[in-house]
PDB file of N, CA and C in Angstrom:
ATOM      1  N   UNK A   1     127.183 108.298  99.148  1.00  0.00           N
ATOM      2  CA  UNK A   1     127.953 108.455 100.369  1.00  0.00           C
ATOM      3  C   UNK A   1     127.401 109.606 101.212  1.00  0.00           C
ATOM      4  N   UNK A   2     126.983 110.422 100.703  1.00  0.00           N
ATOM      5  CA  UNK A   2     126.763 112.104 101.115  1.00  0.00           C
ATOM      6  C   UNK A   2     125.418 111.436 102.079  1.00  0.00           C
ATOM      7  N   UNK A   3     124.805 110.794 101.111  1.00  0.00           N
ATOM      8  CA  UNK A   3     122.984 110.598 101.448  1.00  0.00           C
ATOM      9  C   UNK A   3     123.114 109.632 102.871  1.00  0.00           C
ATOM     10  N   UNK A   4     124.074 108.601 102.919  1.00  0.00           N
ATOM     11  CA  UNK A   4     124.287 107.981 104.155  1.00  0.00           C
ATOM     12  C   UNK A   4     125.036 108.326 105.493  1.00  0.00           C
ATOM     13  N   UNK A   5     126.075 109.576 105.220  1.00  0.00           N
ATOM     14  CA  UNK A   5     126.446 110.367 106.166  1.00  0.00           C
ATOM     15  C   UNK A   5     125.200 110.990 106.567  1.00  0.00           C
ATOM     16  N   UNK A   6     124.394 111.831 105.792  1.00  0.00           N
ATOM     17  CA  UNK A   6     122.954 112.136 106.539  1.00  0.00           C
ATOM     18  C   UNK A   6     122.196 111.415 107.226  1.00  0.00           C
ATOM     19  N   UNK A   7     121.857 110.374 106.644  1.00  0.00           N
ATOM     20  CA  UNK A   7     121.287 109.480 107.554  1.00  0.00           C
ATOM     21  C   UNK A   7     121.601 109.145 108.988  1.00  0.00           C
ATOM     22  N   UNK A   8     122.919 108.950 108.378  1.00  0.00           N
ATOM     23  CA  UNK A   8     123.413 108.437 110.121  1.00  0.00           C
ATOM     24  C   UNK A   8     123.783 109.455 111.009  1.00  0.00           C
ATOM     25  N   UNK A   9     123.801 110.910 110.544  1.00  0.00           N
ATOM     26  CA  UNK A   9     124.350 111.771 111.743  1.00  0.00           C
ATOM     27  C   UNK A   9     122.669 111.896 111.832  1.00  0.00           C
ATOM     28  N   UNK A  10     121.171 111.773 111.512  1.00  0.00           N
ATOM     29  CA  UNK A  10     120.074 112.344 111.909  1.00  0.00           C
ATOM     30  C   UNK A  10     120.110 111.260 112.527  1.00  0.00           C
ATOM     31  N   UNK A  11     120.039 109.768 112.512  1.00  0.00           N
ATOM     32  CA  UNK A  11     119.953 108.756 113.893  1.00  0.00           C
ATOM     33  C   UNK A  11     120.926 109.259 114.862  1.00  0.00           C
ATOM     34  N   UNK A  12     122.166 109.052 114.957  1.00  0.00           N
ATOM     35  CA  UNK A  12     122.819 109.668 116.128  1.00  0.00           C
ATOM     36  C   UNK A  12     122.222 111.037 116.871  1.00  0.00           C
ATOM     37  N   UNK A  13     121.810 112.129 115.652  1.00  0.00           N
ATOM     38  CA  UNK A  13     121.221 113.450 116.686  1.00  0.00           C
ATOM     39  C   UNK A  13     119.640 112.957 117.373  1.00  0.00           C
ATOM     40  N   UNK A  14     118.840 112.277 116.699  1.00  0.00           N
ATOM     41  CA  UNK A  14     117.719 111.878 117.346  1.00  0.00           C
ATOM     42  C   UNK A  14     118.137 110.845 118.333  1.00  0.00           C
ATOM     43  N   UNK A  15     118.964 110.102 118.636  1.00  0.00           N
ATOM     44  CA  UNK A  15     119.102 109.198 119.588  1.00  0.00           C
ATOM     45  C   UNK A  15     119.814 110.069 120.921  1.00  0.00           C
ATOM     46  N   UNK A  16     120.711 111.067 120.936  1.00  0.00           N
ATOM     47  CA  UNK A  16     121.038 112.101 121.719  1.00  0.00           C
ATOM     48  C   UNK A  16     120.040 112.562 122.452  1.00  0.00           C
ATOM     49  N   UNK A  17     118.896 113.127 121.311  1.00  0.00           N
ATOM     50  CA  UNK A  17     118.083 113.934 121.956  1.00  0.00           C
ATOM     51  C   UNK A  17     116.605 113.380 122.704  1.00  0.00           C
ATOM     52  N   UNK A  18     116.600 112.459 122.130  1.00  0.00           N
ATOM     53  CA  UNK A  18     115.198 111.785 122.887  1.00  0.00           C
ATOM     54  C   UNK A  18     115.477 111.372 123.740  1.00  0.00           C
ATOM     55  N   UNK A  19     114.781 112.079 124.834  1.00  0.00           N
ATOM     56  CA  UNK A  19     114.514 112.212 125.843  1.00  0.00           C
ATOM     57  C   UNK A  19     113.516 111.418 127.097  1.00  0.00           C
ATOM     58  N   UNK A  20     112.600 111.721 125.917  1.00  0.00           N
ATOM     59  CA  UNK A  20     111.349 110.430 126.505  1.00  0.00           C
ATOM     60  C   UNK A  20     110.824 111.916 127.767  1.00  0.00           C
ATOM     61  N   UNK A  21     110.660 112.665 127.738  1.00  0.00           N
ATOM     62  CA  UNK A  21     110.209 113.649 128.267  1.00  0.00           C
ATOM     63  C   UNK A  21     109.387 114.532 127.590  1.00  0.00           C
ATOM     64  N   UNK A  22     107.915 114.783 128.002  1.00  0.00           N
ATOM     65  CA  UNK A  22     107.054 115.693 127.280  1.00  0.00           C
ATOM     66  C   UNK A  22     107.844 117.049 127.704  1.00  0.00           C
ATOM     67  N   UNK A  23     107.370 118.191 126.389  1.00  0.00           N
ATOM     68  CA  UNK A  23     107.823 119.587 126.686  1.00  0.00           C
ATOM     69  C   UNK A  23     106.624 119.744 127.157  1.00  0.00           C
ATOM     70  N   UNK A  24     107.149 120.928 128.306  1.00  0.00           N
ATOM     71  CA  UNK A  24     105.688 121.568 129.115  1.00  0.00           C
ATOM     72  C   UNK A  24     105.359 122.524 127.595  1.00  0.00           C
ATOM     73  N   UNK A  25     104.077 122.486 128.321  1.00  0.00           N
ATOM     74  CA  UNK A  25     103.181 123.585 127.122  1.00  0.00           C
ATOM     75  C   UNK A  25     103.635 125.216 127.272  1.00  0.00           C
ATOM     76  N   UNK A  26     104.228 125.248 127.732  1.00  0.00           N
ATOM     77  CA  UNK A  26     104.419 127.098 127.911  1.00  0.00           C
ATOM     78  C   UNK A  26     105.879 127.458 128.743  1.00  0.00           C
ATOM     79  N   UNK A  27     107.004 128.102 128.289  1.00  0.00           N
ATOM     80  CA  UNK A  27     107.917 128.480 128.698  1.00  0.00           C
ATOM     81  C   UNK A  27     108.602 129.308 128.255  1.00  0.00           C
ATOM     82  N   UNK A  28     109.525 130.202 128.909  1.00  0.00           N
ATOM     83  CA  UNK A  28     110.362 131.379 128.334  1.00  0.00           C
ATOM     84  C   UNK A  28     111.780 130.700 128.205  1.00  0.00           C
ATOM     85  N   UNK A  29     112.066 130.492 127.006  1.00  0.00           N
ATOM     86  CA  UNK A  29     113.136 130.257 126.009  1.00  0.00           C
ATOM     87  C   UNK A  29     113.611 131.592 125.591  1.00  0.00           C
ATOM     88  N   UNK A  30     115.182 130.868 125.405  1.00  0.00           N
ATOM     89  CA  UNK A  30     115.954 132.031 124.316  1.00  0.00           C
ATOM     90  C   UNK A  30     116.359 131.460 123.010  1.00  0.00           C
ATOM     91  N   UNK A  31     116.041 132.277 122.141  1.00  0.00           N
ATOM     92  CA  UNK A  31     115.755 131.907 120.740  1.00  0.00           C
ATOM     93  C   UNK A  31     116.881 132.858 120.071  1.00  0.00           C
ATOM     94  N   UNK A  32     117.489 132.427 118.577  1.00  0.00           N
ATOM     95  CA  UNK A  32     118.210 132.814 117.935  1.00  0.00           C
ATOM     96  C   UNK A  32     117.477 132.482 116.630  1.00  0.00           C
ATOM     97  N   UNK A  33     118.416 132.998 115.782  1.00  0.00           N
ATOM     98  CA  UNK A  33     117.549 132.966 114.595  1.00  0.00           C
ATOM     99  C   UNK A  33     119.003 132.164 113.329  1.00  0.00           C
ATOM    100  N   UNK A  34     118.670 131.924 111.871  1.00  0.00           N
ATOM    101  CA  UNK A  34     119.574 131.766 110.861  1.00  0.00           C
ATOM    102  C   UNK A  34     119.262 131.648 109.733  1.00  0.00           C
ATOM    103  N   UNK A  35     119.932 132.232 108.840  1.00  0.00           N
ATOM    104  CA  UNK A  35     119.165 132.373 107.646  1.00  0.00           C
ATOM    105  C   UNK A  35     120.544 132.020 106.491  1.00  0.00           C
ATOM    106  N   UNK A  36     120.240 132.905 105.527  1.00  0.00           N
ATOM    107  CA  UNK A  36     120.590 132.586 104.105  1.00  0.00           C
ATOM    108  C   UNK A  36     122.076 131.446 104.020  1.00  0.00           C
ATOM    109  N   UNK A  37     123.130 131.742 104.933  1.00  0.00           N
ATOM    110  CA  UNK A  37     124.084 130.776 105.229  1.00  0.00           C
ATOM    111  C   UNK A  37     123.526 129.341 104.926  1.00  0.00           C
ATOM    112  N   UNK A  38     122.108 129.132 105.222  1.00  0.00           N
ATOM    113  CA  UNK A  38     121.792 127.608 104.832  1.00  0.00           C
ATOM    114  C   UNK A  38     120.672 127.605 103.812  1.00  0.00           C
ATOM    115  N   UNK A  39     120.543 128.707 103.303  1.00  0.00           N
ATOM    116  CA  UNK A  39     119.298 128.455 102.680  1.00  0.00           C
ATOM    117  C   UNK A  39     119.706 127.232 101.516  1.00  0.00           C
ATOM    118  N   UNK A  40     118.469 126.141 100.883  1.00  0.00           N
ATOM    119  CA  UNK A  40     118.430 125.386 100.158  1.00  0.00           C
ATOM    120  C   UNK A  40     119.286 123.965 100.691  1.00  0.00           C
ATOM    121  N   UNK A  41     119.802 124.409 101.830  1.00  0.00           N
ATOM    122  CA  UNK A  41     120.312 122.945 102.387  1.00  0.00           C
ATOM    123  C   UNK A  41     119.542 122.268 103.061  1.00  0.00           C
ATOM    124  N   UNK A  42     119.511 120.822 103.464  1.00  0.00           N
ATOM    125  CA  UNK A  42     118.655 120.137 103.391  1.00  0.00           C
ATOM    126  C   UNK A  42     118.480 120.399 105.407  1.00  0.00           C
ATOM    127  N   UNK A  43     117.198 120.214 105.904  1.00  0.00           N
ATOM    128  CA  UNK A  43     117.285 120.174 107.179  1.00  0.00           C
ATOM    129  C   UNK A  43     117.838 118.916 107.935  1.00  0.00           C
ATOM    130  N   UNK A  44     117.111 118.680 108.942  1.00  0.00           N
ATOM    131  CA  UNK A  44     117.081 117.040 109.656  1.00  0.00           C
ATOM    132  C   UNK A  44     116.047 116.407 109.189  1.00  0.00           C
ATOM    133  N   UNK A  45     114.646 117.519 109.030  1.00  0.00           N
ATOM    134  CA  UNK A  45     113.560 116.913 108.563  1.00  0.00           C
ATOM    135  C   UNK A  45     113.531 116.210 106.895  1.00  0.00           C
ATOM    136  N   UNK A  46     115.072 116.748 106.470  1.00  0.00           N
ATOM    137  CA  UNK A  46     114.724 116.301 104.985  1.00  0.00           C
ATOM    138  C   UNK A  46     114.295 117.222 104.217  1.00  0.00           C
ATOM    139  N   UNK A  47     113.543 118.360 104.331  1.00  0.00           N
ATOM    140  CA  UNK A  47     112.742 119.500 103.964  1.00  0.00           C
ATOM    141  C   UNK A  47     114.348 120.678 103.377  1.00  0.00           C
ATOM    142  N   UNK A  48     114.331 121.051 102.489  1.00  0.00           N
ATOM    143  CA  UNK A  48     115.421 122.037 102.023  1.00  0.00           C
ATOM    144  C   UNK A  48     115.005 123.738 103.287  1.00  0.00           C
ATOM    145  N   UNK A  49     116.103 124.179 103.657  1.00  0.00           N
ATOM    146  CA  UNK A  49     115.844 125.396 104.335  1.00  0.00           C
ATOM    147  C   UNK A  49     115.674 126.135 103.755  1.00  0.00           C
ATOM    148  N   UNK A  50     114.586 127.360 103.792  1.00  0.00           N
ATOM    149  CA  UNK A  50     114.016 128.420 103.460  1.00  0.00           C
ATOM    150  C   UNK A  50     114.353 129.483 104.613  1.00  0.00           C
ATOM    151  N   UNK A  51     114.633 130.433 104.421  1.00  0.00           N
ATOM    152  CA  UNK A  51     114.984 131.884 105.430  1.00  0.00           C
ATOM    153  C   UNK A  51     113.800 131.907 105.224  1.00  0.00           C
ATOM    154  N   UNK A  52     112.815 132.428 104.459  1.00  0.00           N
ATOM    155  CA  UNK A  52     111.826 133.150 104.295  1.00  0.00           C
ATOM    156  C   UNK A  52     110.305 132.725 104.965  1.00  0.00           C
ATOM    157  N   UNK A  53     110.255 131.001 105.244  1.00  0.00           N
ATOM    158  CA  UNK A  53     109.032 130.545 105.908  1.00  0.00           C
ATOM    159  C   UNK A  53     109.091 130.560 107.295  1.00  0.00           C
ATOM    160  N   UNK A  54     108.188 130.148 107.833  1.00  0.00           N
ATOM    161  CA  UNK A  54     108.294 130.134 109.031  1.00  0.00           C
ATOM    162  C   UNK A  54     108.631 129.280 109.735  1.00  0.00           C
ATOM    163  N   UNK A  55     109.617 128.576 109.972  1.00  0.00           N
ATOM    164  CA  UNK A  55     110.134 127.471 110.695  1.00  0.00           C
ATOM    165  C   UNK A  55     110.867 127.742 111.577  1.00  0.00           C
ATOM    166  N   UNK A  56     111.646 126.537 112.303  1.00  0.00           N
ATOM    167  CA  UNK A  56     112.179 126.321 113.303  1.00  0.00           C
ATOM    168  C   UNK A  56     113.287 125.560 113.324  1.00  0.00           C
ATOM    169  N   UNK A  57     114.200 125.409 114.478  1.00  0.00           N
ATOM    170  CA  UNK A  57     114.914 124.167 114.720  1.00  0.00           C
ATOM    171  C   UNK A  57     114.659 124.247 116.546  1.00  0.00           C
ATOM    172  N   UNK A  58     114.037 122.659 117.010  1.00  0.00           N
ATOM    173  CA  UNK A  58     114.056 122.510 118.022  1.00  0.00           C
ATOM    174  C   UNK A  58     114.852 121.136 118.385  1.00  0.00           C
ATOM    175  N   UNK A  59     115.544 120.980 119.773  1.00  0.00           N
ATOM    176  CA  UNK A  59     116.632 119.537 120.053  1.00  0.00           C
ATOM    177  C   UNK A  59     115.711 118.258 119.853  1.00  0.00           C
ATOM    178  N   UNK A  60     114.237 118.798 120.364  1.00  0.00           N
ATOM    179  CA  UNK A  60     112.943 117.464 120.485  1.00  0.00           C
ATOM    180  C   UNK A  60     112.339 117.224 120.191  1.00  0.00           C
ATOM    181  N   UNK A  61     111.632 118.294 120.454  1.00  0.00           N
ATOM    182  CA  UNK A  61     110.091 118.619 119.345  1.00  0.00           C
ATOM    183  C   UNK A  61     110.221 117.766 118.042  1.00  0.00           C
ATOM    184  N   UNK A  62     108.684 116.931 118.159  1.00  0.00           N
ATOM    185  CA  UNK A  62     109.067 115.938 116.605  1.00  0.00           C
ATOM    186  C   UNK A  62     108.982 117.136 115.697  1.00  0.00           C
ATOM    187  N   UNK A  63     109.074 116.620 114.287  1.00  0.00           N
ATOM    188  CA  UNK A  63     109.091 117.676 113.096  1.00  0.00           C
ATOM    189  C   UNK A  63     107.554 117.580 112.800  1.00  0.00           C
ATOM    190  N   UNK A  64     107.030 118.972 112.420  1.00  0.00           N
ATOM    191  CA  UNK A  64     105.813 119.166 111.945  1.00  0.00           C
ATOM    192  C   UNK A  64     104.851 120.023 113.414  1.00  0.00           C
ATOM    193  N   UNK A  65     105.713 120.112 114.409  1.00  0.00           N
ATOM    194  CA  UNK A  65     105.016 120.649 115.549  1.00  0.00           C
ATOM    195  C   UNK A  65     104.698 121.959 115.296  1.00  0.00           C
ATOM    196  N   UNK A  66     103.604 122.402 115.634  1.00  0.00           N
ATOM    197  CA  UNK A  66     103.266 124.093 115.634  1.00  0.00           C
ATOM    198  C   UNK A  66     103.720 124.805 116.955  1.00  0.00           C
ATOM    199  N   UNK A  67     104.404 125.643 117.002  1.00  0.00           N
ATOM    200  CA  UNK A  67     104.709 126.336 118.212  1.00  0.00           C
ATOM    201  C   UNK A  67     104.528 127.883 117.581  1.00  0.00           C
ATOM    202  N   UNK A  68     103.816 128.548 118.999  1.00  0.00           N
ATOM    203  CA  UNK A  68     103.569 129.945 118.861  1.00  0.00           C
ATOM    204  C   UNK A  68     104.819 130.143 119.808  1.00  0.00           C
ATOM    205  N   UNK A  69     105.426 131.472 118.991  1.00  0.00           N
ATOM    206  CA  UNK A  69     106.539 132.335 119.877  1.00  0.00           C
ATOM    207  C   UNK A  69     106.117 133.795 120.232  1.00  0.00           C
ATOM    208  N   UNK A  70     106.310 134.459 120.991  1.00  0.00           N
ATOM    209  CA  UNK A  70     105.455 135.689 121.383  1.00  0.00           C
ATOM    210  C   UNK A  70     106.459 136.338 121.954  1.00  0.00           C
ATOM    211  N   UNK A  71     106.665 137.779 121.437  1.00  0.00           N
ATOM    212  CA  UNK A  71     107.637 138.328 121.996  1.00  0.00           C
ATOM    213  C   UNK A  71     106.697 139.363 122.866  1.00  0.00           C
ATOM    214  N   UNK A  72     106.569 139.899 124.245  1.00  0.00           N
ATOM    215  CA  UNK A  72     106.234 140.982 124.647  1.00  0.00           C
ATOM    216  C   UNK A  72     104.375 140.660 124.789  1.00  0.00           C
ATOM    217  N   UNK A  73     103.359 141.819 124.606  1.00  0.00           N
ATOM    218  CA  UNK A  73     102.227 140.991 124.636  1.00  0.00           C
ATOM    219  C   UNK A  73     101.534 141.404 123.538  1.00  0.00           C
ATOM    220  N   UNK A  74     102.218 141.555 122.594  1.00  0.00           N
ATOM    221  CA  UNK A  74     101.148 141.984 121.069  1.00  0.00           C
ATOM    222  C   UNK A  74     102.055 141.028 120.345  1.00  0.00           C
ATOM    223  N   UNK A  75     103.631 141.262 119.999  1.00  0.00           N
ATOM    224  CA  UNK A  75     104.154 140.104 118.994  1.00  0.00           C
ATOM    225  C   UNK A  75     104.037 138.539 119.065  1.00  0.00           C
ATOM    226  N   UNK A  76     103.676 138.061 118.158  1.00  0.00           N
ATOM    227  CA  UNK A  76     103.904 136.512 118.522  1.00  0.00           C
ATOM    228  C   UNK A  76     104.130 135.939 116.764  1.00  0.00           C
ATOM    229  N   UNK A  77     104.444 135.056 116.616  1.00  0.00           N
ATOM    230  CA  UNK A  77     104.326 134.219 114.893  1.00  0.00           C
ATOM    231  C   UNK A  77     104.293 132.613 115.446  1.00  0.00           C
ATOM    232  N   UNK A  78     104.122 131.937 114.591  1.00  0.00           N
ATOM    233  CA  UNK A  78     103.363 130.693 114.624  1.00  0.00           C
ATOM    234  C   UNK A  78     104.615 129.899 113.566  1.00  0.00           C
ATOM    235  N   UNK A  79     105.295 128.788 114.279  1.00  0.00           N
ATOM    236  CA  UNK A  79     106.550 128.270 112.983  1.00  0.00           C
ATOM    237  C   UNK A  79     106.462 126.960 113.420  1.00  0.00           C
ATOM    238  N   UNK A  80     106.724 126.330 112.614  1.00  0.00           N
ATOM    239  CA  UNK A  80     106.824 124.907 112.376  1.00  0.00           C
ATOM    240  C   UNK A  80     108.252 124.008 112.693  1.00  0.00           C
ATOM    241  N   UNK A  81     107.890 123.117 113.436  1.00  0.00           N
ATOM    242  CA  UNK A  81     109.542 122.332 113.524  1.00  0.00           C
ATOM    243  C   UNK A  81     109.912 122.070 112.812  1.00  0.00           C
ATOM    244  N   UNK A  82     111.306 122.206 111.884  1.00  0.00           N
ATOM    245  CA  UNK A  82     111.305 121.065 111.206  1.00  0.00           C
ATOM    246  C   UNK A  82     112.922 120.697 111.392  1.00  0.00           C
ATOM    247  N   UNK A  83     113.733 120.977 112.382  1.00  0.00           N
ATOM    248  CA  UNK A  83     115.109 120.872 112.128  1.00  0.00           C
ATOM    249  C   UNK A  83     115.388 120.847 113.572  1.00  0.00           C
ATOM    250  N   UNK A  84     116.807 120.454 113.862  1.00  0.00           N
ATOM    251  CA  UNK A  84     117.433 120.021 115.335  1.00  0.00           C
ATOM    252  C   UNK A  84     118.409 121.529 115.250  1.00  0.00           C
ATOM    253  N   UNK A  85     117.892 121.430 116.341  1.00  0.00           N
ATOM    254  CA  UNK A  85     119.373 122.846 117.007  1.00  0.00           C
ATOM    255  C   UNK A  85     118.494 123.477 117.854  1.00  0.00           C
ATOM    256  N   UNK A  86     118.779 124.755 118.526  1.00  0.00           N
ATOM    257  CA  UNK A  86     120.663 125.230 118.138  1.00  0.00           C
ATOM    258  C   UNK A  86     120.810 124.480 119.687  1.00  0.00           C
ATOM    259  N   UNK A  87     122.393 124.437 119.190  1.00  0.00           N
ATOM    260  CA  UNK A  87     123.812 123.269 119.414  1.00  0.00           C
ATOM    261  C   UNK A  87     124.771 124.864 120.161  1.00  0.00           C
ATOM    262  N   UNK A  88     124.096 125.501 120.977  1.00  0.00           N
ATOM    263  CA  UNK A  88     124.438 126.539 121.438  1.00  0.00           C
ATOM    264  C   UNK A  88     124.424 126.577 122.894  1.00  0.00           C
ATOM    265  N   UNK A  89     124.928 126.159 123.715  1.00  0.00           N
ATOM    266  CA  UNK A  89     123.988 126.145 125.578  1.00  0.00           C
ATOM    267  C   UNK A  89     123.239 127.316 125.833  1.00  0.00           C
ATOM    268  N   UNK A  90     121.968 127.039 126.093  1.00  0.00           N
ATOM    269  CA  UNK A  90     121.156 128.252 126.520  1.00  0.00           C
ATOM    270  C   UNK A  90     120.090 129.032 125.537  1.00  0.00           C
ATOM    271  N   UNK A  91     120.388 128.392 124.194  1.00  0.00           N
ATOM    272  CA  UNK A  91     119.483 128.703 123.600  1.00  0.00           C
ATOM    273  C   UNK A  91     118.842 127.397 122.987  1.00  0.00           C
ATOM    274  N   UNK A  92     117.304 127.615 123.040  1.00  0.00           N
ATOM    275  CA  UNK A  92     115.927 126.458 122.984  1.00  0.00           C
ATOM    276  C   UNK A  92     115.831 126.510 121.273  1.00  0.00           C
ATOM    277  N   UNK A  93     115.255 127.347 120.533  1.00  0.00           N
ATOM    278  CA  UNK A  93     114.684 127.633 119.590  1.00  0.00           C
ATOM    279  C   UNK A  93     115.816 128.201 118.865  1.00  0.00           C
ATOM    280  N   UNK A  94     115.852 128.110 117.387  1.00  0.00           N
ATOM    281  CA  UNK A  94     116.324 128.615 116.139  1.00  0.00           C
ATOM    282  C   UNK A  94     115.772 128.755 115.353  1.00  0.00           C
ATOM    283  N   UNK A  95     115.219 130.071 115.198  1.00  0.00           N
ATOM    284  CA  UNK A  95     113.917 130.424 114.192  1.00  0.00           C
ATOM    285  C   UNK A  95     114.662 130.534 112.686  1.00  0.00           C
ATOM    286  N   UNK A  96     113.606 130.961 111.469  1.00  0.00           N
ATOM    287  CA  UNK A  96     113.907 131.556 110.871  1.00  0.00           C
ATOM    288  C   UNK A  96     114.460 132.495 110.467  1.00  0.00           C
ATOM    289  N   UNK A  97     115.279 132.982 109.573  1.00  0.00           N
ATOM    290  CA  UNK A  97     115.141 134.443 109.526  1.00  0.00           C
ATOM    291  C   UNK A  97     113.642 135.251 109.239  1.00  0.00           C
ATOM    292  N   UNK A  98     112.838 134.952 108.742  1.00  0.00           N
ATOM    293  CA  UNK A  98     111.466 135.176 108.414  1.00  0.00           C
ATOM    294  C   UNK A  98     111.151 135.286 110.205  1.00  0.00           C
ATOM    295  N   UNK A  99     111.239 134.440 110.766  1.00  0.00           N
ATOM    296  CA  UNK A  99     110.414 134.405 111.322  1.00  0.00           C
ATOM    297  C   UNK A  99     110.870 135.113 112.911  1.00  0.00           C
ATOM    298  N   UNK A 100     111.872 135.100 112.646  1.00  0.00           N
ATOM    299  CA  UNK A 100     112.738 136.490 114.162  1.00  0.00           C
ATOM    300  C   UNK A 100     112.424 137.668 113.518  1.00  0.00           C
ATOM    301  N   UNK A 101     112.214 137.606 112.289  1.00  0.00           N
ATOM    302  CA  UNK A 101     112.113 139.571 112.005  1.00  0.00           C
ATOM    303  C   UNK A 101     110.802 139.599 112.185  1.00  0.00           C
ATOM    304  N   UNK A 102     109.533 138.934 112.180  1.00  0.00           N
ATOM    305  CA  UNK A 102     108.478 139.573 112.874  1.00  0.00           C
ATOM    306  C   UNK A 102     108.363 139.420 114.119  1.00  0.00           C
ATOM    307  N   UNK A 103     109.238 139.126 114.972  1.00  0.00           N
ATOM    308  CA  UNK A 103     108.903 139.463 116.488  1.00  0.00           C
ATOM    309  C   UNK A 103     110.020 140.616 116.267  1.00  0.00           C
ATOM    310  N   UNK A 104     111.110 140.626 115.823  1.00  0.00           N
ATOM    311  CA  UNK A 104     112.183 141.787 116.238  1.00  0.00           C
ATOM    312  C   UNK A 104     113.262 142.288 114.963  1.00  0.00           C
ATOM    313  N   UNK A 105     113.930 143.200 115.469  1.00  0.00           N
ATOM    314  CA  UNK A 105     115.021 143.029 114.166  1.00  0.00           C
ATOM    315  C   UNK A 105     115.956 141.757 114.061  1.00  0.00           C
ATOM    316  N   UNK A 106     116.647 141.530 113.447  1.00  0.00           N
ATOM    317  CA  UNK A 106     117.276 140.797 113.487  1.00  0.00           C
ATOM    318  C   UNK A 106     118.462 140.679 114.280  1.00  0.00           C
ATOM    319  N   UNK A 107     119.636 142.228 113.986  1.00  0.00           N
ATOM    320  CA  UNK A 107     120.448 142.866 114.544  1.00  0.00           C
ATOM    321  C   UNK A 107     120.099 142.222 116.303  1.00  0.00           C
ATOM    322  N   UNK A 108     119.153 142.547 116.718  1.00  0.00           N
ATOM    323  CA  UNK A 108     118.894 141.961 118.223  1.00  0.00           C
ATOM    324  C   UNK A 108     119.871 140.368 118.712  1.00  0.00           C
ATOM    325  N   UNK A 109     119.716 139.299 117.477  1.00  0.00           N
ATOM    326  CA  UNK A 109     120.483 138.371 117.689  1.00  0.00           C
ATOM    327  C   UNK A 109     119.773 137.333 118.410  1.00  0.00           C
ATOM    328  N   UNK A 110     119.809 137.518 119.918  1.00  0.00           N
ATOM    329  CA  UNK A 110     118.890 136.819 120.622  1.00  0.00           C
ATOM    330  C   UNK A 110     117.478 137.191 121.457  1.00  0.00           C
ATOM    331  N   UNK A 111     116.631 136.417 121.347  1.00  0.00           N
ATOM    332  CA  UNK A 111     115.312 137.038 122.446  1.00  0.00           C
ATOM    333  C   UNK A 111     114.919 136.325 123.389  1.00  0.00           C
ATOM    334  N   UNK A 112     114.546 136.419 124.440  1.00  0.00           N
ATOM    335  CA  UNK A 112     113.948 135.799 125.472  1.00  0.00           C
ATOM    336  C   UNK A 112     112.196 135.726 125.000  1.00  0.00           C
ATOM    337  N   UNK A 113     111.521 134.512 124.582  1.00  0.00           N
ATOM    338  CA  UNK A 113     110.007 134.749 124.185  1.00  0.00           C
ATOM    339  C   UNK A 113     109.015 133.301 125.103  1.00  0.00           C
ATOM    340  N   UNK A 114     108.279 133.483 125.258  1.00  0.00           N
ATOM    341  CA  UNK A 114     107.287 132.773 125.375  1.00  0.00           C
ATOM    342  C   UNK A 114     107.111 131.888 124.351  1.00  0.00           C
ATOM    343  N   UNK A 115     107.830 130.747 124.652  1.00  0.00           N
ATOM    344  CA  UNK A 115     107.261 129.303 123.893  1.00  0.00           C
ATOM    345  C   UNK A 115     106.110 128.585 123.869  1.00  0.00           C
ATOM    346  N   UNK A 116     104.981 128.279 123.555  1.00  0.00           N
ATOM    347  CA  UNK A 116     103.936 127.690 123.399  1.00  0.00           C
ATOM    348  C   UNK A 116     103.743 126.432 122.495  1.00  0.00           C
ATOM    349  N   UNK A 117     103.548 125.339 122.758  1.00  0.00           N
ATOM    350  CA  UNK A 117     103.516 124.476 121.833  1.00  0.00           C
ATOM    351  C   UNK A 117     102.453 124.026 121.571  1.00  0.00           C
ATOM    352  N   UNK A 118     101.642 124.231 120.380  1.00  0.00           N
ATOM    353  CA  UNK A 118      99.987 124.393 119.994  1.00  0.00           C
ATOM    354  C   UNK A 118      99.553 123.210 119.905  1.00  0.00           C
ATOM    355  N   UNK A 119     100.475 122.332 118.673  1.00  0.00           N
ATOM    356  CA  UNK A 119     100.043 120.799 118.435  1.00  0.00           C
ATOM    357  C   UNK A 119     101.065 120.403 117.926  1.00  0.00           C
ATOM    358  N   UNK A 120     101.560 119.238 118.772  1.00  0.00           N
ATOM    359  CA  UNK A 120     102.373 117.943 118.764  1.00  0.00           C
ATOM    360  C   UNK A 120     102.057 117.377 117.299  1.00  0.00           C
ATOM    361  N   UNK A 121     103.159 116.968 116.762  1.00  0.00           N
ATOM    362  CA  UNK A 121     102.721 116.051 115.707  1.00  0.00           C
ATOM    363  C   UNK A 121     102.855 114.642 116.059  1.00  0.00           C
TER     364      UNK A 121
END
């Protein structure tokens, strides 16, 4: 039962979100971050969540996309799609926890960064 409620809320969120619109290659997003609250639960991608790697949750972006995030002009980290969100208005990206603490502290909450999307999967 559990395994088919998943199923069907990831068709309903992918049918929401496709768009049928390419993301431009470069934009300033606001990003949030989330961590241990989900660690070991399963994503959208199917993939169990890790705080500690470098991933993502984006509304579109297929899963497996590389996007560079860059805070300022020396920080940046490199994370992987693999999950839908955030379900927040106004914010694009939901990093890791791993992966907001090397652009910033965490405490910060939200950042305004330079989105880059390297390669489409």
């Amino acid at each position: 039962m559990k395994l088919k409620l998943s199923i069907g809320l990831a068709a309903i969120a992918a049918a929401l979100f496709a768009t049928g619109k390419p993301e431009p290659a470069e934009k300033e997003v606001t990003a949030s971050w989330y961590g241990e609250k989900y660690r070991g639960k399963p994503t959208a991608s199917g993939e169990l969540f890790d705080p500690d790697k470098l991933t993502a949750a984006h509304k579109t972006l297929p899963f497996g996309t590389k996007v560079r995030c860059q805070l300022g002009s020396s920080r940046f980290v490199v994370v992987t799609i693999n999950d839908r969100g955030p379900f927040i208005k106004g914010r694009e990206l939901d990093l890791s926890k791993e992966a907001f603490s090397r652009l910033a502290s965490c405490e910060a909450g939200l950042l305004k960064i330079k989105m880059t999307v390297l390669k489409l999967r």
